[in-house]
Protein backbone atom coordinates (compact mmCIF):
# COMPACT_ATOMS: atom_id res chain seq x y z
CA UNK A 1 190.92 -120.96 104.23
CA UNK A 2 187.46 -121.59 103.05
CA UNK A 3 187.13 -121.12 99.42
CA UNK A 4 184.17 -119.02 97.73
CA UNK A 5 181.61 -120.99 95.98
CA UNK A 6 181.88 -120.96 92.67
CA UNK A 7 178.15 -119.21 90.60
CA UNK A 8 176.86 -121.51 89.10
CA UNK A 9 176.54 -121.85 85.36
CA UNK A 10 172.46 -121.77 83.86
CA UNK A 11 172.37 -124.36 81.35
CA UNK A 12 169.87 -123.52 78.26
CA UNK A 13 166.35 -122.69 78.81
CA UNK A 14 164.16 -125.30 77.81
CA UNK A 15 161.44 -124.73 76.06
CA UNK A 16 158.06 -125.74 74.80
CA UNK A 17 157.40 -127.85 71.32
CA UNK A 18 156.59 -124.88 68.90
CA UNK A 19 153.32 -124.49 67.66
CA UNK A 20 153.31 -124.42 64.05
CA UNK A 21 150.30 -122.76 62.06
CA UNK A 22 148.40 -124.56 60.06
CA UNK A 23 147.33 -122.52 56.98
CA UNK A 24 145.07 -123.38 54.56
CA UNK A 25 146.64 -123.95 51.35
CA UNK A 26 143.91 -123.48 49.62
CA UNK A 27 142.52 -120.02 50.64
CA UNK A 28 145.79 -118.90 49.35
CA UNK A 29 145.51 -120.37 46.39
CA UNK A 30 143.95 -117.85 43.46
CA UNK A 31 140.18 -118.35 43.22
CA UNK A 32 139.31 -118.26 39.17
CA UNK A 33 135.26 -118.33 39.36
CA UNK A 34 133.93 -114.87 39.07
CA UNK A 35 132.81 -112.95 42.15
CA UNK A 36 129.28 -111.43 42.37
CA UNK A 37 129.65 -107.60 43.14
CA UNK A 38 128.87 -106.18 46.15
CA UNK A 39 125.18 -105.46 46.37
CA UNK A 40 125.21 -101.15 46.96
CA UNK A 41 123.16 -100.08 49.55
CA UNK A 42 120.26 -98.26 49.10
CA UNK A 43 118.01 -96.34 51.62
CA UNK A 44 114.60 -97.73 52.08
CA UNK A 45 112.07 -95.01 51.36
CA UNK A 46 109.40 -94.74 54.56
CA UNK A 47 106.32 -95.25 53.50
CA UNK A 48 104.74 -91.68 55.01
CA UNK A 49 105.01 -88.67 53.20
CA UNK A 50 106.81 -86.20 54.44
CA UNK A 51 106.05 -83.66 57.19
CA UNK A 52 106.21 -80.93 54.70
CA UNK A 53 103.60 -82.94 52.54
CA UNK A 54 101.43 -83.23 55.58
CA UNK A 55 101.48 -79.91 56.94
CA UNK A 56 99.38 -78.04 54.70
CA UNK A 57 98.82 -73.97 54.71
CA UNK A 58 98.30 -72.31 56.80
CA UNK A 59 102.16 -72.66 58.21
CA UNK A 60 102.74 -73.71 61.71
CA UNK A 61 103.54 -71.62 64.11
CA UNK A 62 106.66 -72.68 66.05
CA UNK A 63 106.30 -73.69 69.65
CA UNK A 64 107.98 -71.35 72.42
CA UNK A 65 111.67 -73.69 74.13
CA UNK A 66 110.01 -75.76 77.11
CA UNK A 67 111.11 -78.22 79.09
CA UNK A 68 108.63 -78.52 82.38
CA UNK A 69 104.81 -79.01 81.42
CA UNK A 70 101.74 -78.62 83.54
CA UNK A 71 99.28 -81.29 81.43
CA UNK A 72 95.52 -80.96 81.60
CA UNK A 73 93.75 -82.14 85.05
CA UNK A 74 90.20 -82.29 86.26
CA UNK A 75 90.41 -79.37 88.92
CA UNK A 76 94.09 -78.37 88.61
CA UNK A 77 93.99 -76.70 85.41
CA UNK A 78 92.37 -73.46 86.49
CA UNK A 79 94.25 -69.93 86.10
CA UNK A 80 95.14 -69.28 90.05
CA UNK A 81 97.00 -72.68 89.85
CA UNK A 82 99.05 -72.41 86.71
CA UNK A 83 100.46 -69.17 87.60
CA UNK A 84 101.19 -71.54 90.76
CA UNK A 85 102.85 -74.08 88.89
CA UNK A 86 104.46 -71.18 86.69
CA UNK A 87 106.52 -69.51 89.82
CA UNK A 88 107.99 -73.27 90.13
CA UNK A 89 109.04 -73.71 86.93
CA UNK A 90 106.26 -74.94 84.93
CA UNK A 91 107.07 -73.35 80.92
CA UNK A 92 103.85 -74.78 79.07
CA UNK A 93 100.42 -74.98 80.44
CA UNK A 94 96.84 -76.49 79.26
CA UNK A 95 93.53 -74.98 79.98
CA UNK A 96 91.29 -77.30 81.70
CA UNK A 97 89.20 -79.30 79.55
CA UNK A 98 86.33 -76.79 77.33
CA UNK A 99 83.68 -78.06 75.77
CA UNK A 100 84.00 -77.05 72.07
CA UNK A 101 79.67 -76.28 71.72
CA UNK A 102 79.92 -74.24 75.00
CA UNK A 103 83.41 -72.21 74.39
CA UNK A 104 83.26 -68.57 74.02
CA UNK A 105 86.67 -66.40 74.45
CA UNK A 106 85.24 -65.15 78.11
CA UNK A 107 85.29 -68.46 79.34
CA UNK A 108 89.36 -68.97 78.71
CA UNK A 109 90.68 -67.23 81.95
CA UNK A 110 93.80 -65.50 80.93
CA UNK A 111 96.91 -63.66 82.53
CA UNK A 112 100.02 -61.35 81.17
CA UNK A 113 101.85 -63.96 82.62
CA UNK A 114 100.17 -67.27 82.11
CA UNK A 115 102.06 -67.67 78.93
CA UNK A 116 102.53 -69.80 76.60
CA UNK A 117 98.95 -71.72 76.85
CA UNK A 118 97.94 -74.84 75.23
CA UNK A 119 93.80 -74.34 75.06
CA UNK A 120 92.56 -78.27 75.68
CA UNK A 121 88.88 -78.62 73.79
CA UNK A 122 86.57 -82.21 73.55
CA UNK A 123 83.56 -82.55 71.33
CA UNK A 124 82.92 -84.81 68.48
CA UNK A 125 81.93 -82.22 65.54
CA UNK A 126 84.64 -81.16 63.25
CA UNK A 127 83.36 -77.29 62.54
CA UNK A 128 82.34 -76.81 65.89
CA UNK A 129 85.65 -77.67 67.00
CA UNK A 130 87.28 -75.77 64.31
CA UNK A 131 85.35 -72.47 65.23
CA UNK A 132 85.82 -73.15 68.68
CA UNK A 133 89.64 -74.01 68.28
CA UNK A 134 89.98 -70.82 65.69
CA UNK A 135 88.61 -68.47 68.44
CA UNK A 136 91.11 -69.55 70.73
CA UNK A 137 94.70 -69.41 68.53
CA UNK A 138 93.83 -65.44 67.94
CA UNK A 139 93.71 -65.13 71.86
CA UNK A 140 97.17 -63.49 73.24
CA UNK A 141 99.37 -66.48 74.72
CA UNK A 142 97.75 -69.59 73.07
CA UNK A 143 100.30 -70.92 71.46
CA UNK A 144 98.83 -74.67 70.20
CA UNK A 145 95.39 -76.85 70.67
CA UNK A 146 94.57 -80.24 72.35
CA UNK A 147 91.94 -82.14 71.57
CA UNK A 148 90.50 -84.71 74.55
CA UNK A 149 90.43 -87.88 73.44
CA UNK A 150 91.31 -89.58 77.09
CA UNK A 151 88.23 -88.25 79.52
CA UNK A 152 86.18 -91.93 80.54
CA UNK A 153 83.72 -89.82 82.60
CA UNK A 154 80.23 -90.86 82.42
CA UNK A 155 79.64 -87.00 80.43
CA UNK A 156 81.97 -87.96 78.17
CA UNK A 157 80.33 -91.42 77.35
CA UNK A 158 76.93 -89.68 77.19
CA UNK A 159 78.46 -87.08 75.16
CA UNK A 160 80.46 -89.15 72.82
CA UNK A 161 83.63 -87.16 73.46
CA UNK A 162 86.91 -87.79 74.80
CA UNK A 163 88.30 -91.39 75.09
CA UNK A 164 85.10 -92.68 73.66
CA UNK A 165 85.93 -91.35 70.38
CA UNK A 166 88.77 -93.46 69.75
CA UNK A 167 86.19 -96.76 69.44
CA UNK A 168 86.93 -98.11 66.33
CA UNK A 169 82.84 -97.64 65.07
CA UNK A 170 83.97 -93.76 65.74
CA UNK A 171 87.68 -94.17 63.84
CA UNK A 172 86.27 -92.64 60.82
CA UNK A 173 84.80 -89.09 62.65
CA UNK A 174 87.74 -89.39 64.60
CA UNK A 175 90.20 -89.15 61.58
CA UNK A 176 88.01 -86.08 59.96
CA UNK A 177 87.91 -84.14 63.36
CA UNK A 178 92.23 -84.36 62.94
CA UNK A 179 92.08 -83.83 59.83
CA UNK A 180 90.06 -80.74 60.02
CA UNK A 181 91.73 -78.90 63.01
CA UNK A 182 95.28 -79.50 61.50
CA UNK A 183 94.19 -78.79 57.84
CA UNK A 184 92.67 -75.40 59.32
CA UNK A 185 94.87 -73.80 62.10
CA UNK A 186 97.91 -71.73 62.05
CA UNK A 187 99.05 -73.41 65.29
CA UNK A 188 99.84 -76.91 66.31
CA UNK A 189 97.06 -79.73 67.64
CA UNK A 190 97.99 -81.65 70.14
CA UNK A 191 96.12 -85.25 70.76
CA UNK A 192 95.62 -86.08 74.61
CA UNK A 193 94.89 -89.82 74.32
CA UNK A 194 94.85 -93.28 75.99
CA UNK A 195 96.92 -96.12 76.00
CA UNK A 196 95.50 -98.21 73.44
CA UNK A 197 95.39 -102.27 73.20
CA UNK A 198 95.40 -101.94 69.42
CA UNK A 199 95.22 -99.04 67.17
C-alpha cells in the first residue's frame, strides 16, 4: 500500500530588514525663542470707487433678462430684419448706427414688438449727443444707449466720430462725451469699441 504524502510544514515567513524612522530629535524638542504672530489678513481695498459712487442720479433703469443679442451692423440693423432676428430668438436689439446732429424721433423705426431696443448714436459733441440720446430713452421700447466708437469708415474719419475718437489727442473729449451721457440719462450707455493696442 502506497502511503499518503505527508503536507508539508511552512517554515516562518521571512521578511524584510525593518525600516526604522528617523525623527528629528530636535523638532521635538521645545522651541524657547518667541514666535512672531500670525500676520491677520486684511482685504485690499480696490482702488475704484464704487458703482454706487459712480452712478450718479438719475437712477438706472434695469435692463430687461437677455441672453441672445442682435449687435449693431452696417445694413442689418434695420426694423424688417430685427423683427427677423426676433422670431429666432434674438432678446436685445441695436438700431443701426444714427448720427447724433441728424437724429430726430421719426427717424428711429419702431414696432409693438421690436422690444427691448438699444438706440446706437456716433458724434463727437457731448450736448448734442445728450439731446439726441435724451430723445430717444423717452421713446416706448428703448431700454439703454450705445455710443459708436468702432466705425473706421472714411465718414467717420472725416467726421471725427466713431473709432477715431478713441486717438489718444481725442482721449480728453472722449472721457467728457461718457461722462456726460452717463451723468445725464436714466438708462444705461453702452460703449461699442475696438480692440485697442494700449489704452
Amino acid at each position: 500500500m502506497s502511503q499518503a504524502a505527508s503536507p508539508k510544514k511552512k517554515g516562518p515567513r521571512r521578511r524584510g530588514p525593518r525600516r526604522s524612522k528617523r525623527i528629528n530629535e530636535t523638532s521635538l524638542q521645545p522651541s524657547h525663542e518667541p514666535q512672531a504672530p500670525c500676520p491677520k489678513r486684511t482685504r485690499t481695498t480696490s482702488p475704484l470707487p464704487p458703482p454706487s459712487a459712480v452712478s450718479l442720479p438719475p437712477p438706472r433703469q434695469p435692463l430687461p433678462p437677455h441672453r441672445l443679442i442682435l449687435a449693431p451692423m452696417v445694413g442689418g440693423s434695420e426694423l424688417a430684419f430685427r423683427l427677423l432676428a426676433r422670431r429666432h430668438g434674438a432678446q436685445l436689439c441695436y438700431t443701426p448706427m444714427i448720427r447724433s446732429e441728424e437724429f430726430a424721433v421719426p427717424l428711429l423705426e419702431r414696432h409693438a414688438d421690436d422690444c427691448p431696443l438699444v438706440a446706437h448714436f456716433s458724434g463727437n459733441d457731448p450736448q448734442t449727443l445728450l439731446d439726441a440720446a435724451r430723445q430717444a430713452e423717452r421713446c416706448r421700447g428703448v431700454v439703454a444707449v450705445d455710443l459708436n466708437l468702432g466705425c473706421p469708415q472714411r465718414a467717420a474719419r472725416s467726421g471725427r466720430f466713431g473709432a477715431f475718437l478713441c486717438d489718444a489727442a481725442d482721449r480728453a473729449l472722449l472721457l467728457r462725451i461718457v461722462s456726460t451721457l452717463s451723468r445725464s440719462l436714466c438708462v444705461p450707455l453702452f460703449c461699442k469699441i475696438r480692440l485697442l493696442d494700449e489704452i
